[in-house]
Protein backbone atom coordinates (compact mmCIF):
# COMPACT_ATOMS: atom_id res chain seq x y z
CA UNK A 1 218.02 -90.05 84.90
CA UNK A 2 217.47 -93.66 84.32
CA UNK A 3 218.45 -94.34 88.10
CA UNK A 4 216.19 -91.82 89.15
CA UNK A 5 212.87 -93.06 87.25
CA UNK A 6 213.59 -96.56 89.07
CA UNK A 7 212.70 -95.30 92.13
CA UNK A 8 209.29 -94.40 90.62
CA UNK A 9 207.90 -97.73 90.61
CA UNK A 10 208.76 -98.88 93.95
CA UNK A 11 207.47 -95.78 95.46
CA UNK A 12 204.18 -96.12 94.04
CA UNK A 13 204.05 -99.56 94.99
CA UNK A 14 205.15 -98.59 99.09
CA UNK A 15 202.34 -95.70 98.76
CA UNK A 16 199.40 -97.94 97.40
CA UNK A 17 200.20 -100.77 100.16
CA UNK A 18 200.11 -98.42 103.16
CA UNK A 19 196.69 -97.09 101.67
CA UNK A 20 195.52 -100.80 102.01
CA UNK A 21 197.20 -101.25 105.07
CA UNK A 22 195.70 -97.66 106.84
CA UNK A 23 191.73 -99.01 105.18
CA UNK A 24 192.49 -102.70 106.27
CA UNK A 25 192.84 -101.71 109.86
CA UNK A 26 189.67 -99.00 109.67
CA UNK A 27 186.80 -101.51 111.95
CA UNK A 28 188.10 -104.86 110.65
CA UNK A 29 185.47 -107.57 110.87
CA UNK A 30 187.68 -109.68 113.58
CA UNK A 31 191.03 -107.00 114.67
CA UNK A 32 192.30 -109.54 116.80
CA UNK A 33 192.71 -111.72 113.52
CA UNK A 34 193.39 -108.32 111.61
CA UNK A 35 195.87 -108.48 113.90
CA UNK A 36 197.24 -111.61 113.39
CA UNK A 37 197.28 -111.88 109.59
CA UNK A 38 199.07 -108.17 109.49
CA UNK A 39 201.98 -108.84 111.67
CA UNK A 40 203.29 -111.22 108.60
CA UNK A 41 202.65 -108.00 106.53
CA UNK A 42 204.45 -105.39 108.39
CA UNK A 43 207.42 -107.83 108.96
CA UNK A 44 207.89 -108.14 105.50
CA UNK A 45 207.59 -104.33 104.44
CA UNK A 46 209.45 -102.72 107.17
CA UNK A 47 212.72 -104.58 105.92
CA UNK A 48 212.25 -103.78 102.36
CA UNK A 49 211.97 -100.04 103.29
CA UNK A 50 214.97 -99.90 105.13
CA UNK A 51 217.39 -102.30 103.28
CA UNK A 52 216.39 -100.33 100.06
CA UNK A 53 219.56 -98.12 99.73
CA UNK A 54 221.34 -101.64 99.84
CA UNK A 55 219.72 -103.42 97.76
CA UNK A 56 217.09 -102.64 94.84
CA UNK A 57 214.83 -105.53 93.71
CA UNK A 58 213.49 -105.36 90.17
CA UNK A 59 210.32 -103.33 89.71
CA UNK A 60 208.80 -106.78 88.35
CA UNK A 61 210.15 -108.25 92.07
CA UNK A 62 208.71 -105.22 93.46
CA UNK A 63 205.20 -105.98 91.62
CA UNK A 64 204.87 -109.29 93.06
CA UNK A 65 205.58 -108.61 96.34
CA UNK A 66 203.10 -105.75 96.21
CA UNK A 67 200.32 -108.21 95.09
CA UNK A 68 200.84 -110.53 97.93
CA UNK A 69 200.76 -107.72 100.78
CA UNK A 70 197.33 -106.43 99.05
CA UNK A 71 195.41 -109.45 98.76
CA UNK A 72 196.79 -110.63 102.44
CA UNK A 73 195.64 -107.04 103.88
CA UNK A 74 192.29 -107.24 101.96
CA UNK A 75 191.92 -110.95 103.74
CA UNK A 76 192.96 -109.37 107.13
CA UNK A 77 190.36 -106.90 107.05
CA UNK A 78 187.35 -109.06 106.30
CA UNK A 79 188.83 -112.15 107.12
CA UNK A 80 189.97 -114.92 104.24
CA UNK A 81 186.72 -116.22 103.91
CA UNK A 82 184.31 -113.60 103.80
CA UNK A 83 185.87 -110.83 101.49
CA UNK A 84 183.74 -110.24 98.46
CA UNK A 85 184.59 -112.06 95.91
CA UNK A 86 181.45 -113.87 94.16
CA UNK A 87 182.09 -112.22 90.22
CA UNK A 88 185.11 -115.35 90.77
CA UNK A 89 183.27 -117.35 93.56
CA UNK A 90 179.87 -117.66 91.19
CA UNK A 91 182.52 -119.47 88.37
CA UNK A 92 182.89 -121.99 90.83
CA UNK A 93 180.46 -124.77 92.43
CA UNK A 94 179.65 -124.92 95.83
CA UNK A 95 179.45 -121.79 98.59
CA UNK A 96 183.34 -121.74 99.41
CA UNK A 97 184.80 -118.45 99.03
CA UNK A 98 188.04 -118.86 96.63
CA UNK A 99 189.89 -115.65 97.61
CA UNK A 100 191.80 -117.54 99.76
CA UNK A 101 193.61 -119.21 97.23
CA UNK A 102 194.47 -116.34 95.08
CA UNK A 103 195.93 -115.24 98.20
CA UNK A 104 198.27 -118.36 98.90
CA UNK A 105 199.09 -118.41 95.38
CA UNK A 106 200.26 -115.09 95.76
CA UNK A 107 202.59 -115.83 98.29
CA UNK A 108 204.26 -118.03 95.77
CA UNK A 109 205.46 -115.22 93.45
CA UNK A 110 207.78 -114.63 96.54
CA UNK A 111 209.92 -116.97 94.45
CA UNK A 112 211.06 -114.78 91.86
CA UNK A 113 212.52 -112.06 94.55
CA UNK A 114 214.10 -114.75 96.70
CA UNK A 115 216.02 -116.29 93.27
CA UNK A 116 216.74 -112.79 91.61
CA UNK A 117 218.10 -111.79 95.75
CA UNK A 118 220.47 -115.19 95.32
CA UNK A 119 221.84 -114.59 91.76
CA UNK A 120 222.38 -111.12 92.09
CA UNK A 121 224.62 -111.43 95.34
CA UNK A 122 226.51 -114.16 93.23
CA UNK A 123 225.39 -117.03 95.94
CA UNK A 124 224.53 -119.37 93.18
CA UNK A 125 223.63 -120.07 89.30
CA UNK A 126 219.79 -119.36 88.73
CA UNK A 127 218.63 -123.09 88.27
CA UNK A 128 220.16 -123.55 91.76
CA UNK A 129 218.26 -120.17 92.81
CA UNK A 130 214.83 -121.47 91.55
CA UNK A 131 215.12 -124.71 93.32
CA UNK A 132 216.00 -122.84 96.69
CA UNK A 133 213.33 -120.43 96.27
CA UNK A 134 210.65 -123.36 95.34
CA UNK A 135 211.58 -125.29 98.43
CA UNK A 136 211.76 -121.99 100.20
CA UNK A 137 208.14 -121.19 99.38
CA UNK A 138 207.26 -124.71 100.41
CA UNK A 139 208.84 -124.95 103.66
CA UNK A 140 207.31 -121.70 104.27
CA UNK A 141 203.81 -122.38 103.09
CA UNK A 142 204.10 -125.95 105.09
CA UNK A 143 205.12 -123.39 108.01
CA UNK A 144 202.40 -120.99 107.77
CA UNK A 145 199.91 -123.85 107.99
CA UNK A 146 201.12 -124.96 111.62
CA UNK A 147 200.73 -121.52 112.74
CA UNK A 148 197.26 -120.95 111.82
CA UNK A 149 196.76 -124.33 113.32
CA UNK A 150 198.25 -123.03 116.58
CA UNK A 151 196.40 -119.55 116.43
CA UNK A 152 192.97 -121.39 116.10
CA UNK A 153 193.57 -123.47 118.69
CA UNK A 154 194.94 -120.96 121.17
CA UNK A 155 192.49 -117.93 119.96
CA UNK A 156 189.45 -120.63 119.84
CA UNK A 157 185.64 -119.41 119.27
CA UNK A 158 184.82 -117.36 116.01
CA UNK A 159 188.41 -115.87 115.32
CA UNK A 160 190.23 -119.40 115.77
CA UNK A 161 188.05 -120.50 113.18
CA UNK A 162 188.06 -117.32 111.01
CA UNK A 163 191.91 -116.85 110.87
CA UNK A 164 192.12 -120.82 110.25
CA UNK A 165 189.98 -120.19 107.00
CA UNK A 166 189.32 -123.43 106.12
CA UNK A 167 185.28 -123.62 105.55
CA UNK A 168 184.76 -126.66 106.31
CA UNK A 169 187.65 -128.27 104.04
CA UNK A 170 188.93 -130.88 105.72
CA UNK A 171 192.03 -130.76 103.11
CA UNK A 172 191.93 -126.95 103.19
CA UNK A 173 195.54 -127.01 104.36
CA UNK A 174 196.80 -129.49 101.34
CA UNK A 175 195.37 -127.04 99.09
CA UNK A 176 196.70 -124.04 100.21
CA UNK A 177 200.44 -125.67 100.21
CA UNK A 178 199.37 -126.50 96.75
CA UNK A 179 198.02 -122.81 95.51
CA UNK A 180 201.08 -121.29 96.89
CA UNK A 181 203.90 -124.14 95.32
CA UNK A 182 201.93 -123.61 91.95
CA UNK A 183 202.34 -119.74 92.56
CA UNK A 184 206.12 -119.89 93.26
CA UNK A 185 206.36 -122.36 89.57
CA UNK A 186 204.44 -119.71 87.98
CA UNK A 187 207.10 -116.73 89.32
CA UNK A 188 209.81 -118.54 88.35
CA UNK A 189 209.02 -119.25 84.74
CA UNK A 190 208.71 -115.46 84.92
CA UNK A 191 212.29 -115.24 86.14
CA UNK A 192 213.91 -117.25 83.77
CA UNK A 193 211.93 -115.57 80.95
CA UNK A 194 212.89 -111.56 82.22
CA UNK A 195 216.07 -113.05 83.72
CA UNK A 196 216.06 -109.85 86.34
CA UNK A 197 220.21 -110.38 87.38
CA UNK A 198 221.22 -109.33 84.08
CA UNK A 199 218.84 -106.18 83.77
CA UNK A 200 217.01 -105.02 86.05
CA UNK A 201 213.21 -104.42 84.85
């Protein structure tokens, strides 16, 4: 019975992130950016589906993967920089739209599945895990930033400058790198406090 109500979670999860997916690509402000920014998305997902019968994350894994594909799908829709967001925005000074950054540092809780992923298959203790998955999410933030680079320079006009995101920040990409290492140190403080390889949860 127990094995059967962990499927529950994950389920739910899979459901609510196709819902966001199916709205996100209803009349997107920019679909060739839509485009673009869901690719990442669907690359992600379609592995997790069909690995599952191998290999079963932990619902908090799960959870924080979720989070990430949401807020990135939301961003794809109306692009990063104009989704509504001012109840957090009007915290802030200046006109820059923050969602953005709860969106990179989403990308950092990516660090708790890639260390529980490492422990559980025995490749390593978990302080070598969390280092991996912190330079992971580094290398990959670092990584992301080049290819929006590329995709504004190649797409030019309105959606170059759209799916870049930066509004006007000239160190727009230093701060996302930062957002998402700060998420990642934030995920793994998780994992070493619900230590996931020894119960799933």
């Amino acid at each position: 019975m127990g094995q059967k109500h962990s499927h529950i979670v994950p389920a739910l999860l899979f459901l609510v992130v196709t819902a966001v997916i199916i709205w996100s690509g209803l009349n997107p402000v920019f679909p060739d950016v839509w485009l673009a920014e869901i690719i990442p998305v669907v690359l992600i997902l379609a592995p997790l589906v069909f690995t599952y019968r191998l290999f079963q994350f932990s619902n908090t894994a799960y959870l924080l993967i979720a989070i990430w594909m949401a807020l990135h799908t939301i961003g794809a829709h109306y692009t990063f920089a104009n989704v509504p967001f001012d109840l957090v925005n009007n915290l802030f000074e200046g006109e820059r739209n923050h969602f953005d950054r709860f969106a990179h540092f989403s990308i950092g809780l990516y660090a708790f599945p890639i260390a529980e992923y490492l422990v559980r298959k025995n490749h390593c203790k978990p302080l070598v895990a969390g280092i991996f998955a912190l330079t992971s999410i580094m290398a990959i933030a670092a990584g992301y930033e080049i290819i929006e680079w590329w995709y504004a320079e190649i797409a030019g006009g309105d959606a170059g400058i759209e799916f870049l995101g930066s509004q006007g920040d000239i160190w727009d990409a230093q701060k996302d790198m930062l957002a998402d290492t700060l998420g990642a140190i934030a995920s793994l403080i998780l994992f070493w406090i619900k230590k996931p390889y020894l119960a799933r949860s």
